[in-house]
C-alpha atoms as a PDB file:
ATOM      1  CA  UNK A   1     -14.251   0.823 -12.191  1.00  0.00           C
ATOM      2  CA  UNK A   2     -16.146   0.655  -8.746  1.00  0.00           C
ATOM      3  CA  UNK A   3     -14.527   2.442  -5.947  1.00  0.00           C
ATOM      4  CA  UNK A   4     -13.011  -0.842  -4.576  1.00  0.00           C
ATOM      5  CA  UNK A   5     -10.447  -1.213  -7.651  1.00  0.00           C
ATOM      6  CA  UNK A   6      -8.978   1.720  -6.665  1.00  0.00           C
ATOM      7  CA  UNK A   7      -7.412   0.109  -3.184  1.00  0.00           C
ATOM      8  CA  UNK A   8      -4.126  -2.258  -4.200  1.00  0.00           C
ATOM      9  CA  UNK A   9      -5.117  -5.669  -3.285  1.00  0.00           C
ATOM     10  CA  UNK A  10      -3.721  -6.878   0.300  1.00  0.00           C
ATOM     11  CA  UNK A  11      -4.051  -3.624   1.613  1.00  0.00           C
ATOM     12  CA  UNK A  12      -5.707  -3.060   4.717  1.00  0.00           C
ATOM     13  CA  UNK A  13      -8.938  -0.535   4.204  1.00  0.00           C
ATOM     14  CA  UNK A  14      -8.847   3.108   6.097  1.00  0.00           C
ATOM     15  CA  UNK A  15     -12.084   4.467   8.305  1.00  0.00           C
ATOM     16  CA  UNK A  16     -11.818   7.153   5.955  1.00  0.00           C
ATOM     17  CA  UNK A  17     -12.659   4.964   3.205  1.00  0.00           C
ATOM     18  CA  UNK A  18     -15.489   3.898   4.978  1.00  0.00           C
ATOM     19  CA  UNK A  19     -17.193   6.906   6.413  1.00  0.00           C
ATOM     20  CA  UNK A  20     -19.655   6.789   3.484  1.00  0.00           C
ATOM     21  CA  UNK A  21     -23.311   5.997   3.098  1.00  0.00           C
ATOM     22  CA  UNK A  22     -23.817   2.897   3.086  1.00  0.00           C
ATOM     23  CA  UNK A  23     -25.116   1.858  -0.853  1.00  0.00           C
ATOM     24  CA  UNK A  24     -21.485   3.739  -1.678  1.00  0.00           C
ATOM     25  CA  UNK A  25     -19.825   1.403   0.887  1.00  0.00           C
ATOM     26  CA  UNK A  26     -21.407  -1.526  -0.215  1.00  0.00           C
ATOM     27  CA  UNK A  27     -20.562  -1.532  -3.782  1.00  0.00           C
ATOM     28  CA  UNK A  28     -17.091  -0.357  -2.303  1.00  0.00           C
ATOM     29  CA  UNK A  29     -16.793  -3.813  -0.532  1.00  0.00           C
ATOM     30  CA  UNK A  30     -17.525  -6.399  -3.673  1.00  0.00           C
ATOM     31  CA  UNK A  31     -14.551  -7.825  -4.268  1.00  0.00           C
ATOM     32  CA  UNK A  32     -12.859  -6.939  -0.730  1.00  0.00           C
ATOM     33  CA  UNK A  33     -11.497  -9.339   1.341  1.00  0.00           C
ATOM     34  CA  UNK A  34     -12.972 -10.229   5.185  1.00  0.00           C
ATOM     35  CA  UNK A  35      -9.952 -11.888   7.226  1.00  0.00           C
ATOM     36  CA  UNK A  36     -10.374 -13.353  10.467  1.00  0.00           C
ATOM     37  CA  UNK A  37      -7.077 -14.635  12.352  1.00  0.00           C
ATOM     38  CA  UNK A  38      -8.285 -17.198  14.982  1.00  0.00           C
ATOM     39  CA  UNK A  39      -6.558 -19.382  17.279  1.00  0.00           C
ATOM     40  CA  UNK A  40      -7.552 -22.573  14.275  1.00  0.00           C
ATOM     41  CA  UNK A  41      -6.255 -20.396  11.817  1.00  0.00           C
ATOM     42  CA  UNK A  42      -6.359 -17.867   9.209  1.00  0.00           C
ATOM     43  CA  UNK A  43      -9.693 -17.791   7.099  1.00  0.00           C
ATOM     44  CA  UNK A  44     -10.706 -15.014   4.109  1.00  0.00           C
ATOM     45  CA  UNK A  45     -13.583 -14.097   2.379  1.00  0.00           C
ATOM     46  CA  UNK A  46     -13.936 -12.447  -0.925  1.00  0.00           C
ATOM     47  CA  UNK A  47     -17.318 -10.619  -0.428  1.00  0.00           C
ATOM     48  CA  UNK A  48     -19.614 -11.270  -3.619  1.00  0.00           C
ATOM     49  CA  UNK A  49     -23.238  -9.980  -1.972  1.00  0.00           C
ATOM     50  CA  UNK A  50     -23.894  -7.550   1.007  1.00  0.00           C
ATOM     51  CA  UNK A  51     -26.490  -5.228   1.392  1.00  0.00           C
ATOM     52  CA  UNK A  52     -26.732  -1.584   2.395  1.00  0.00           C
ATOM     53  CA  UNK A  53     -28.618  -0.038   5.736  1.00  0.00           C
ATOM     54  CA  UNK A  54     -28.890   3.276   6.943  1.00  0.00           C
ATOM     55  CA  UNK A  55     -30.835   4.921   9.843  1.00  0.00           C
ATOM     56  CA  UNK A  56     -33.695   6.966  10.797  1.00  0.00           C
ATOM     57  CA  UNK A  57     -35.046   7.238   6.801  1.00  0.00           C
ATOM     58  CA  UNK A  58     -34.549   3.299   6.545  1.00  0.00           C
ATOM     59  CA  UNK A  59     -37.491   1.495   7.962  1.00  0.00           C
ATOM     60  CA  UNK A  60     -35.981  -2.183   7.510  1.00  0.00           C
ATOM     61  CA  UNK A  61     -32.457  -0.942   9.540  1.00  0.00           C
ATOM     62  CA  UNK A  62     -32.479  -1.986  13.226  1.00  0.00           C
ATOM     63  CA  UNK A  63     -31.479   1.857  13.996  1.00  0.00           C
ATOM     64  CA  UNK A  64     -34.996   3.397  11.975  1.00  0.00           C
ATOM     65  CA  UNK A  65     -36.225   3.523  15.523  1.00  0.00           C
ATOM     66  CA  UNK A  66     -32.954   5.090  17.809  1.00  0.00           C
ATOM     67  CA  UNK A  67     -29.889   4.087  19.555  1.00  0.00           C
ATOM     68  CA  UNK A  68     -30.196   0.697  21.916  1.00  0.00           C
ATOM     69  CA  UNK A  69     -27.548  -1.510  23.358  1.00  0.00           C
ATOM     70  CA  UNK A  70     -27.991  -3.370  20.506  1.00  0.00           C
ATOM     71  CA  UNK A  71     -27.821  -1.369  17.910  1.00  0.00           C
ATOM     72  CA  UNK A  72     -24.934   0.638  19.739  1.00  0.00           C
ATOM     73  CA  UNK A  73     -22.026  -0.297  17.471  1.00  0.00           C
ATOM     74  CA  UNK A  74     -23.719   0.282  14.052  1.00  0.00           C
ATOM     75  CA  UNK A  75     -24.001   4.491  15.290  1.00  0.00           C
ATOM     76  CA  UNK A  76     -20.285   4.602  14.480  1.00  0.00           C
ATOM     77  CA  UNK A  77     -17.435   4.995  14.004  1.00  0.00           C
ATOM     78  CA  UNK A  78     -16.876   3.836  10.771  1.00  0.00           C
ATOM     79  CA  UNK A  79     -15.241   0.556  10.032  1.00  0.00           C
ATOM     80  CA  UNK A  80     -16.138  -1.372  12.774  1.00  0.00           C
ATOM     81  CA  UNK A  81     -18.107  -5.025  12.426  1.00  0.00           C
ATOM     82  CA  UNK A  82     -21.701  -5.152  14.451  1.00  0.00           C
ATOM     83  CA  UNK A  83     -22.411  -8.826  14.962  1.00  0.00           C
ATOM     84  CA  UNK A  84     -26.012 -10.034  16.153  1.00  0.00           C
ATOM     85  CA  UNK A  85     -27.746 -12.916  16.745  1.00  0.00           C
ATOM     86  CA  UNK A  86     -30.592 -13.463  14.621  1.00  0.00           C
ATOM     87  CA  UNK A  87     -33.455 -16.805  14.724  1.00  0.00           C
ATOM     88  CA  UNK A  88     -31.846 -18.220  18.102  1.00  0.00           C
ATOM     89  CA  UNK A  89     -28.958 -19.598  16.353  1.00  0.00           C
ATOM     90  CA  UNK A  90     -27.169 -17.636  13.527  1.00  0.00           C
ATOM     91  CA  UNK A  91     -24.790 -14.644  13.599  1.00  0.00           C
ATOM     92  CA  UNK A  92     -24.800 -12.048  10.950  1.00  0.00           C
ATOM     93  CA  UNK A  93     -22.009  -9.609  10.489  1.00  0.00           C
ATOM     94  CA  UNK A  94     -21.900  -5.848   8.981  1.00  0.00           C
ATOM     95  CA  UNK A  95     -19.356  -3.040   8.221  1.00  0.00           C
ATOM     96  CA  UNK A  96     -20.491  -0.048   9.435  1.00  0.00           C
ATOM     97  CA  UNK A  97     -20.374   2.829   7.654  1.00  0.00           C
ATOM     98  CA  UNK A  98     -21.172   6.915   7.673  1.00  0.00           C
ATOM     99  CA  UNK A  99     -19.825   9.606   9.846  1.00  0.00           C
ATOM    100  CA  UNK A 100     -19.611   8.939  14.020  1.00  0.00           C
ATOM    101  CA  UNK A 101     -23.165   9.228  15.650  1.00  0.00           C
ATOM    102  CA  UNK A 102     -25.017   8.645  12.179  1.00  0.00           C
ATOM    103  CA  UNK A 103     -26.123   4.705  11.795  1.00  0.00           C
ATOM    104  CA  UNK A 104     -25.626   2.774   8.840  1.00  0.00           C
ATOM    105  CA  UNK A 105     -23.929  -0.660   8.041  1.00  0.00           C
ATOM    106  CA  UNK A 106     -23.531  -2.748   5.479  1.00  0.00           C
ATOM    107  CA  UNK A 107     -25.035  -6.500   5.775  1.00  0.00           C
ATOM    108  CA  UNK A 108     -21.999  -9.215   4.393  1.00  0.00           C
ATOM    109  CA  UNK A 109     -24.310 -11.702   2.770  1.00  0.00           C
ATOM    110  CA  UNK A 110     -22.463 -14.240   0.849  1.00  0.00           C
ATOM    111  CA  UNK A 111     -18.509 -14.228  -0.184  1.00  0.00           C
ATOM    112  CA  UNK A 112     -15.680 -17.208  -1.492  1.00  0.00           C
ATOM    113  CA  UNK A 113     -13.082 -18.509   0.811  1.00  0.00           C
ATOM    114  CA  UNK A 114     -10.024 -17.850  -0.840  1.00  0.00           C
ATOM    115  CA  UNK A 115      -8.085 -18.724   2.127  1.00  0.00           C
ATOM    116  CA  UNK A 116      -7.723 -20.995   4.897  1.00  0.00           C
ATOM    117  CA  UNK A 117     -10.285 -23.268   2.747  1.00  0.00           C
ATOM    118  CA  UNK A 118      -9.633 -26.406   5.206  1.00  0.00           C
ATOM    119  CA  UNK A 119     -10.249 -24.828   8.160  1.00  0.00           C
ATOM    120  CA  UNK A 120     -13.526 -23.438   6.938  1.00  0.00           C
ATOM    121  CA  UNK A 121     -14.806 -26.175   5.689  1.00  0.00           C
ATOM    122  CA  UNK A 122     -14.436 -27.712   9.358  1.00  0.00           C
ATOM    123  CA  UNK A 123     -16.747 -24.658  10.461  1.00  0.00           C
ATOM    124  CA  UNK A 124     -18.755 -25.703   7.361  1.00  0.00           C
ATOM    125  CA  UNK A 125     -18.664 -29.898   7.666  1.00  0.00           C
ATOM    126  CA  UNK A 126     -21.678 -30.164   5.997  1.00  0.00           C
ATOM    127  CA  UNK A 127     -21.070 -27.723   2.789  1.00  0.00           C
ATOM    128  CA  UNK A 128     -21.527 -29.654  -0.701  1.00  0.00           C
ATOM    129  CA  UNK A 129     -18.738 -27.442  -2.094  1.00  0.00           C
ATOM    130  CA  UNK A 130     -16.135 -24.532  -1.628  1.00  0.00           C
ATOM    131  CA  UNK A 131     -19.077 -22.522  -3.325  1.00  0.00           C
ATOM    132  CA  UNK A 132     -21.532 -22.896  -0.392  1.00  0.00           C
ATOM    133  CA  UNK A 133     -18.920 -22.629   2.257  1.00  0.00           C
ATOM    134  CA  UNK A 134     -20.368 -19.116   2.650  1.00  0.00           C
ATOM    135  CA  UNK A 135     -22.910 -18.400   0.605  1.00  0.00           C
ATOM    136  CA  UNK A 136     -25.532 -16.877   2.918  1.00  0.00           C
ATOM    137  CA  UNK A 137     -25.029 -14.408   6.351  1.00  0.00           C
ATOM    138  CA  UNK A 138     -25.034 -17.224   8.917  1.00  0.00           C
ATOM    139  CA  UNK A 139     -22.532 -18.952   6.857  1.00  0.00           C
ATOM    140  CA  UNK A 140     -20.398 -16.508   5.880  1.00  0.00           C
ATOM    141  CA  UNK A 141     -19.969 -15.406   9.707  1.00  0.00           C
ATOM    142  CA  UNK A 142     -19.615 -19.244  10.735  1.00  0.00           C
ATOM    143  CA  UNK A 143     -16.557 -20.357   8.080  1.00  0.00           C
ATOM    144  CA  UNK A 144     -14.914 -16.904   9.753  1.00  0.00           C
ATOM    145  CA  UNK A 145     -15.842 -17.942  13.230  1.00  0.00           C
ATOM    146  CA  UNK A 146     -17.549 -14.666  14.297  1.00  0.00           C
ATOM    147  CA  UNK A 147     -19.945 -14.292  17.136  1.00  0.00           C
ATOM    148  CA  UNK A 148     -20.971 -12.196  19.902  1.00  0.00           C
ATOM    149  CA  UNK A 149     -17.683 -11.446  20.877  1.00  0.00           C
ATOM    150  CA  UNK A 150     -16.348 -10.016  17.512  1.00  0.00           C
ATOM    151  CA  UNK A 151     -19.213  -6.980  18.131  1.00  0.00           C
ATOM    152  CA  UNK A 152     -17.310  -3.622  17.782  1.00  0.00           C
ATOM    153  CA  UNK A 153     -13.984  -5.051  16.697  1.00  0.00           C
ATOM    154  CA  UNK A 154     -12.332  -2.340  14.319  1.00  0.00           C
ATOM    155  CA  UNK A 155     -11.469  -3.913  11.289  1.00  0.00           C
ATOM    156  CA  UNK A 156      -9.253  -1.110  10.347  1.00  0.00           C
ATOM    157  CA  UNK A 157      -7.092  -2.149  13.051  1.00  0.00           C
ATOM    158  CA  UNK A 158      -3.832  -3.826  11.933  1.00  0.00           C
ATOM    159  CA  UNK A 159      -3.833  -5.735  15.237  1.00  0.00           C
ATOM    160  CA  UNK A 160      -7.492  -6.714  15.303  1.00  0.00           C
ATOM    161  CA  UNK A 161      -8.389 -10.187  14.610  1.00  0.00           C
ATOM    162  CA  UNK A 162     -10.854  -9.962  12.071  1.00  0.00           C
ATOM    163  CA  UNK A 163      -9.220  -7.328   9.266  1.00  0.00           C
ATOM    164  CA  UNK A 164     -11.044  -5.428   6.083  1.00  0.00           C
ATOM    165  CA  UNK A 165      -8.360  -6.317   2.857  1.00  0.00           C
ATOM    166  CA  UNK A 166      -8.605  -4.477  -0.501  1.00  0.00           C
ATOM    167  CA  UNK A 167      -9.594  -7.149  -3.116  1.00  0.00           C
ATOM    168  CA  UNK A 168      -8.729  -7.426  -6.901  1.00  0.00           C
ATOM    169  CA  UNK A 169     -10.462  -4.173  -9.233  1.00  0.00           C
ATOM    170  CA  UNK A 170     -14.261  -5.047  -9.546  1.00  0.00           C
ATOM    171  CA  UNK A 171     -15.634  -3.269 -12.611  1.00  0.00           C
ATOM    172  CA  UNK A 172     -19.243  -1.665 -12.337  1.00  0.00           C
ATOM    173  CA  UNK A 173     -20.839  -3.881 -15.029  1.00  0.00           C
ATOM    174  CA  UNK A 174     -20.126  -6.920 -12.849  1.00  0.00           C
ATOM    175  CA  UNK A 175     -22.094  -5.931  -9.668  1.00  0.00           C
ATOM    176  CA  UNK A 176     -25.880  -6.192 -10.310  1.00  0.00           C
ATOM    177  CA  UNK A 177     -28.490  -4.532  -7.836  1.00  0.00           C
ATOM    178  CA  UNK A 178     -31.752  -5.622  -6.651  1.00  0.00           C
ATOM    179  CA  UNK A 179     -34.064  -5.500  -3.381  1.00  0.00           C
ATOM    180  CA  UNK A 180     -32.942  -6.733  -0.062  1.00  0.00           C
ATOM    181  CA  UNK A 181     -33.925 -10.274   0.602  1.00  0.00           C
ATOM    182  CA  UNK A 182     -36.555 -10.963   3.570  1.00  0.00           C
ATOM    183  CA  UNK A 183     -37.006  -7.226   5.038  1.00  0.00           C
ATOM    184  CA  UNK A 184     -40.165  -7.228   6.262  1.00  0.00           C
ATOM    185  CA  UNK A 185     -40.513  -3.307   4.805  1.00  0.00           C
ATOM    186  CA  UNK A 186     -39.108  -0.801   2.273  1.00  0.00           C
ATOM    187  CA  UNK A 187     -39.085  -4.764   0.558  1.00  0.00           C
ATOM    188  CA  UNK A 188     -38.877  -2.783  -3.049  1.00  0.00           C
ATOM    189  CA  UNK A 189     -35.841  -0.681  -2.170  1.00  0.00           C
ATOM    190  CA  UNK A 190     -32.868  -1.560  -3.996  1.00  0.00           C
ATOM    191  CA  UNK A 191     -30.113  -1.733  -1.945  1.00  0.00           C
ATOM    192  CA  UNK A 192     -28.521  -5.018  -2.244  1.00  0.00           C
ATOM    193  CA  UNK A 193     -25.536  -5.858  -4.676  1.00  0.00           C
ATOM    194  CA  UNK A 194     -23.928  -8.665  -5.635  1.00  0.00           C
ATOM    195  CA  UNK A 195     -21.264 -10.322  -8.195  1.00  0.00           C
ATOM    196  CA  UNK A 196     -23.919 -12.289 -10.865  1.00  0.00           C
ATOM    197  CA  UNK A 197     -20.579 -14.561 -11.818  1.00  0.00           C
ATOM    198  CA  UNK A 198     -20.261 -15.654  -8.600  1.00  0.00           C
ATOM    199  CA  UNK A 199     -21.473 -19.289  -7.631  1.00  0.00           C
ATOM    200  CA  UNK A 200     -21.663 -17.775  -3.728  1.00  0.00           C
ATOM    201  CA  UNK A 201     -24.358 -15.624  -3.969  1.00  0.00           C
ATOM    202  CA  UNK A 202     -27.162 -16.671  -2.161  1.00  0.00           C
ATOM    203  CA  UNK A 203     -30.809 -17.216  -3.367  1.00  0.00           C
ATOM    204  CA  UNK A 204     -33.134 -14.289  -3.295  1.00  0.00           C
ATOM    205  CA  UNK A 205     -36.010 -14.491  -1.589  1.00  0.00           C
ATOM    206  CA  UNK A 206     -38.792 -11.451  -1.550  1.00  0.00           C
ATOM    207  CA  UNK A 207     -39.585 -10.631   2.220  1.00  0.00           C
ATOM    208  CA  UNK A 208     -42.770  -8.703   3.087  1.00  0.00           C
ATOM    209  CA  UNK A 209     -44.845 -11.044   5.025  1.00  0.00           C
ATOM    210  CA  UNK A 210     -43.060 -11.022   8.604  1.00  0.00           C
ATOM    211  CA  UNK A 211     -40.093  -9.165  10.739  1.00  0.00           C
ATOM    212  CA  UNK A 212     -37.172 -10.673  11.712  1.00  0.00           C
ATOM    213  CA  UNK A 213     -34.899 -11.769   9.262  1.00  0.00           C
ATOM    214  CA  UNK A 214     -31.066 -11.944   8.585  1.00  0.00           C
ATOM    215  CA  UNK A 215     -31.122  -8.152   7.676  1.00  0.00           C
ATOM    216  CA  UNK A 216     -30.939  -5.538  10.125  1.00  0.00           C
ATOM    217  CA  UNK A 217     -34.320  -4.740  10.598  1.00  0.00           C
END
């Protein structure tokens, strides 16, 4: 079993349990649960794809080059969620990861609303299906209503609005790995992870040619 069966479902995940490196917290959070309690309601997402980041030895992270304003909430502590803004109109949302003062997130790329479907798919009006309701970064953090404002919020924090669940047992022949999709560098490393039964994941496409895409790079 992956390290995320081993949490009873419902449960509300620990800093502890995140204070890892980042490819171990990223299998760790298939199958988990992102929960956002808004004033429209209620919305969760079973993550199905996310991809892992570190630091100073990761060329396509948005810390490989030091600590900036930016980048502040991804140096720790654990279990926090750095939001950014990426293309002038998305947001993309991470867990972050490792020990306090060492960077490293993991990038929530695609998940399945399994609740508070209606009020997602009024953040979503123009999804085909429940499957595409958040299949992608941008529109995982948009059904969930993240932005700017949900930077640094400690999803190990009963009282927080947005709140890290354990999921159901994920066993390890279900998550498949592969590269990171659009990284402009280190476009061969193979740090991204995803459920190959779920309809949610998002297409993979090979980056490479330019900076500036929905990972943190």
């Amino acid at each position: 079993m992956s390290v995320a069966g081993e949490a009873p479902p419902g449960r509300q995940l620990t800093r502890q349990e995140l204070a890892v490196d980042p490819v171990d917290a990223a299998k760790f959070l298939l199958g988990c649960v992102l929960e956002s309690e808004l004033p429209e309601g209620v919305v969760g997402v079973r993550l199905t794809e996310v991809e892992a980041y570190r630091g100073g030895d990761d060329p396509a992270s948005h810390c490989y080059r030091g600590r900036t304003a930016r980048n502040e909430v991804m140096f720790g502590p654990a279990g926090h969620l750095y939001v950014y803004f990426v293309y002038g109109m998305h947001f993309c949302a991470n867990v972050v990861s490792l020990t306090d003062g060492v960077p490293g997130a993991v990038l929530l790329r695609a998940g399945e609303v399994v609740s508070g479907v209606d009020v997602a798919a009024l953040r979503r009006p123009g999804a085909r299906s429940t499957a595409e309701l958040a299949k992608g970064p941008a529109r995982l953090t948009g059904v969930l209503g993240l932005d700017r404002d949900h930077n640094g919020v400690d999803l190990t924090d009963p009282g927080s609005p947005v709140r890290l669940l354990a999921g159901n047992p994920v066993a390890d022949h279900e998550i498949h790995v592969g590269p990171r999709v659009g990284v402009a560098v280190a476009v061969d490393v193979p740090w991204r992870f995803w459920l190959n039964s779920s309809t949610s994941v998002s297409t993979y496409r090979r980056g490479g040619k330019r900076r500036g895409s929905s990972s943190p790079a």
